[in-house]
C-alpha atoms as a PDB file:
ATOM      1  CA  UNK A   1       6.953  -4.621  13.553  1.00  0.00           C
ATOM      2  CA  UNK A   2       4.748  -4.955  10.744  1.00  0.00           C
ATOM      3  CA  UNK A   3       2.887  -2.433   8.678  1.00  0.00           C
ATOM      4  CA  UNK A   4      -0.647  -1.448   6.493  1.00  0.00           C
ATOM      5  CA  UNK A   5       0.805   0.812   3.508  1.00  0.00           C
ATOM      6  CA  UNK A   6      -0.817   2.135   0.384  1.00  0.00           C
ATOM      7  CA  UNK A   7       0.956   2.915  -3.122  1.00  0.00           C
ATOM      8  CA  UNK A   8       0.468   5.467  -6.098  1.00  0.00           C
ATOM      9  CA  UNK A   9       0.766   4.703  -9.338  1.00  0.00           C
ATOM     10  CA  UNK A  10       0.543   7.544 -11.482  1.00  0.00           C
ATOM     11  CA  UNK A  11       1.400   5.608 -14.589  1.00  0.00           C
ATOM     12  CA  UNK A  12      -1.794   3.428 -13.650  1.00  0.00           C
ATOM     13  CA  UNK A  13      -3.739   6.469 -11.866  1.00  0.00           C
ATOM     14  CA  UNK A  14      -4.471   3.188  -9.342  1.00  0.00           C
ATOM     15  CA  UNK A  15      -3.463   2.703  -5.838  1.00  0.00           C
ATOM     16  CA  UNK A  16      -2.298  -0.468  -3.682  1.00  0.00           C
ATOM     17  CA  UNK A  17      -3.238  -1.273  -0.604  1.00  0.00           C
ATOM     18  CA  UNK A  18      -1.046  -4.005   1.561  1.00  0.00           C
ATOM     19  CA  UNK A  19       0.742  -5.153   3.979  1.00  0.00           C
ATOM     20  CA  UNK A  20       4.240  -6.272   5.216  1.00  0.00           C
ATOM     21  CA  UNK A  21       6.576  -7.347   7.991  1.00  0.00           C
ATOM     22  CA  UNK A  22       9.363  -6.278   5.834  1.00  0.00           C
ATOM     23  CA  UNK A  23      11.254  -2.695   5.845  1.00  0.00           C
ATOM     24  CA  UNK A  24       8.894  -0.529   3.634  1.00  0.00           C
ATOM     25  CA  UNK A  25      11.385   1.019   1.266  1.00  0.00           C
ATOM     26  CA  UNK A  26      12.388  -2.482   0.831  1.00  0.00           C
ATOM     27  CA  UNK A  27       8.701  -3.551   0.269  1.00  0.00           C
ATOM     28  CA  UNK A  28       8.809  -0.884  -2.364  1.00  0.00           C
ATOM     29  CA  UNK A  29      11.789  -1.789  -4.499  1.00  0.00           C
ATOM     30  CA  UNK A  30      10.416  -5.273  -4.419  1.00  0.00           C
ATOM     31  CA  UNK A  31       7.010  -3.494  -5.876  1.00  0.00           C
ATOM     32  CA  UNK A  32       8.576  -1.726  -8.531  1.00  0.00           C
ATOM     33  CA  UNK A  33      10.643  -4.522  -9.961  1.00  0.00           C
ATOM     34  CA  UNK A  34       9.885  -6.454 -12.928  1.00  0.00           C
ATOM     35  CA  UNK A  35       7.383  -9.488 -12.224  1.00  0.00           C
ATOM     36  CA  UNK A  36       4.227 -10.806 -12.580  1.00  0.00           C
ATOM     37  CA  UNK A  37       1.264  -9.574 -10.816  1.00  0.00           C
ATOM     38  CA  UNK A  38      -0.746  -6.074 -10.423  1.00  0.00           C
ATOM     39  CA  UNK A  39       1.727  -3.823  -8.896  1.00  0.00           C
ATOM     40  CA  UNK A  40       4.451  -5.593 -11.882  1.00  0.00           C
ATOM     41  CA  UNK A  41       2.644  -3.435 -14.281  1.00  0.00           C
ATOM     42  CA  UNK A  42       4.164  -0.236 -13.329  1.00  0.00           C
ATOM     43  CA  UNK A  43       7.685   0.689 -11.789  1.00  0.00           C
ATOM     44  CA  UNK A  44       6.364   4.489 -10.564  1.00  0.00           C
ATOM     45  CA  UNK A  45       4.693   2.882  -7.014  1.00  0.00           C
ATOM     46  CA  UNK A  46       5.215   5.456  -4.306  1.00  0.00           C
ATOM     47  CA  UNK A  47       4.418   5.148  -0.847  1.00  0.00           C
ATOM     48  CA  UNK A  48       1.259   7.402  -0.039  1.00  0.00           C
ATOM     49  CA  UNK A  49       0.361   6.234   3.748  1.00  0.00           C
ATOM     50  CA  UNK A  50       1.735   3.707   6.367  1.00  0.00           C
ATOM     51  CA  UNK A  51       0.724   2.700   9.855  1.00  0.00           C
ATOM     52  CA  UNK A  52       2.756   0.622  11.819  1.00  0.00           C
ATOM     53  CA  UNK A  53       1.280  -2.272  13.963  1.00  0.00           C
ATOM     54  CA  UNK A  54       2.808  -4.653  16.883  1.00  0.00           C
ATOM     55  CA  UNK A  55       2.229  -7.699  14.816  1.00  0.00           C
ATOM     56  CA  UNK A  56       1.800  -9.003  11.064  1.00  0.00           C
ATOM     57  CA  UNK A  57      -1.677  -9.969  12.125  1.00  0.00           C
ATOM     58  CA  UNK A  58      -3.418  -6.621  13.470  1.00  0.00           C
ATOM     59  CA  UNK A  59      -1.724  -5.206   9.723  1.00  0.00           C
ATOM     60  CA  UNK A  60      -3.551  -7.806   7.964  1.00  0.00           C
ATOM     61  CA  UNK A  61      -6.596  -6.576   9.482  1.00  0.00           C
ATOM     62  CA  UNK A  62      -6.002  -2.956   8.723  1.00  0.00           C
ATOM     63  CA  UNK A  63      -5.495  -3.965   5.398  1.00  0.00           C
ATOM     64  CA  UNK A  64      -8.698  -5.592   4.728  1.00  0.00           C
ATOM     65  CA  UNK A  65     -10.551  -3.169   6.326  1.00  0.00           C
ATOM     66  CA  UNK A  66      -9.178  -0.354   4.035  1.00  0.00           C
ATOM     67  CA  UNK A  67     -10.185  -2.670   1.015  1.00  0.00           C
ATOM     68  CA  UNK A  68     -12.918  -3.343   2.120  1.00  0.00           C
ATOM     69  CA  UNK A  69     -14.084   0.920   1.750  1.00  0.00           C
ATOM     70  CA  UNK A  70     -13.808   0.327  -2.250  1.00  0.00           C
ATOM     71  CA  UNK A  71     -13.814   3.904  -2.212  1.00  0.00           C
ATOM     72  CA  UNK A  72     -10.525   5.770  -3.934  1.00  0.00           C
ATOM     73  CA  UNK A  73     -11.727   9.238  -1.849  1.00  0.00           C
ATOM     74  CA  UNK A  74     -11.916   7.637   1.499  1.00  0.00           C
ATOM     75  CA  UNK A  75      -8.371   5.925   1.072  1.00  0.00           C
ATOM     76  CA  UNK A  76      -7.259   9.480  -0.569  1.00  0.00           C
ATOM     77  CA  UNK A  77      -8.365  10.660   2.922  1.00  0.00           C
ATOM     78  CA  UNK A  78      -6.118   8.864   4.632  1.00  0.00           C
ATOM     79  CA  UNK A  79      -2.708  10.897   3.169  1.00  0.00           C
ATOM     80  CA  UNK A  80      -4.431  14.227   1.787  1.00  0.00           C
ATOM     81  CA  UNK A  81      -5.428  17.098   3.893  1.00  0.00           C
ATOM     82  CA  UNK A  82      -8.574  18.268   3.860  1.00  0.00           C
END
């Protein structure tokens, strides 16, 4: 199992968009830890959205097309009611 997920940081008013084959509240501990790197600049992630997918690869996919929007409303859309 593998899965496309995006993160809220409010601190950073910025979201995350990625992808893992690991347990998600795992994924997110990991996220809000100390380290280098974009999501290491805030410990408030939050898990907005996920979608689950058979393999690492068809989540990779997902991923990029989400990123690929560059649009903060259309991935909003994907975990706010309209």
């Amino acid at each position: 199992m593998a899965y496309t997920y995006i993160l809220y940081s409010a601190h950073l008013d910025k979201h995350y968009v990625g992808a893992s084959q690991d347990e998600l509240e795992q994924r997110i501990r990991r996220h809000n830890a100390n380290h280098k790197g974009f999501t290491g600049k805030a410990n408030d992630w939050v898990l907005m959205h996920a979608e689950p997918f058979e393999t690492f690869e068809l989540a990779l996919q997902r991923e990029r097309e989400i990123k690929s929007w560059k649009s903060r409303k259309r991935i909003e859309s994907l975990y706010t009611k309209r």
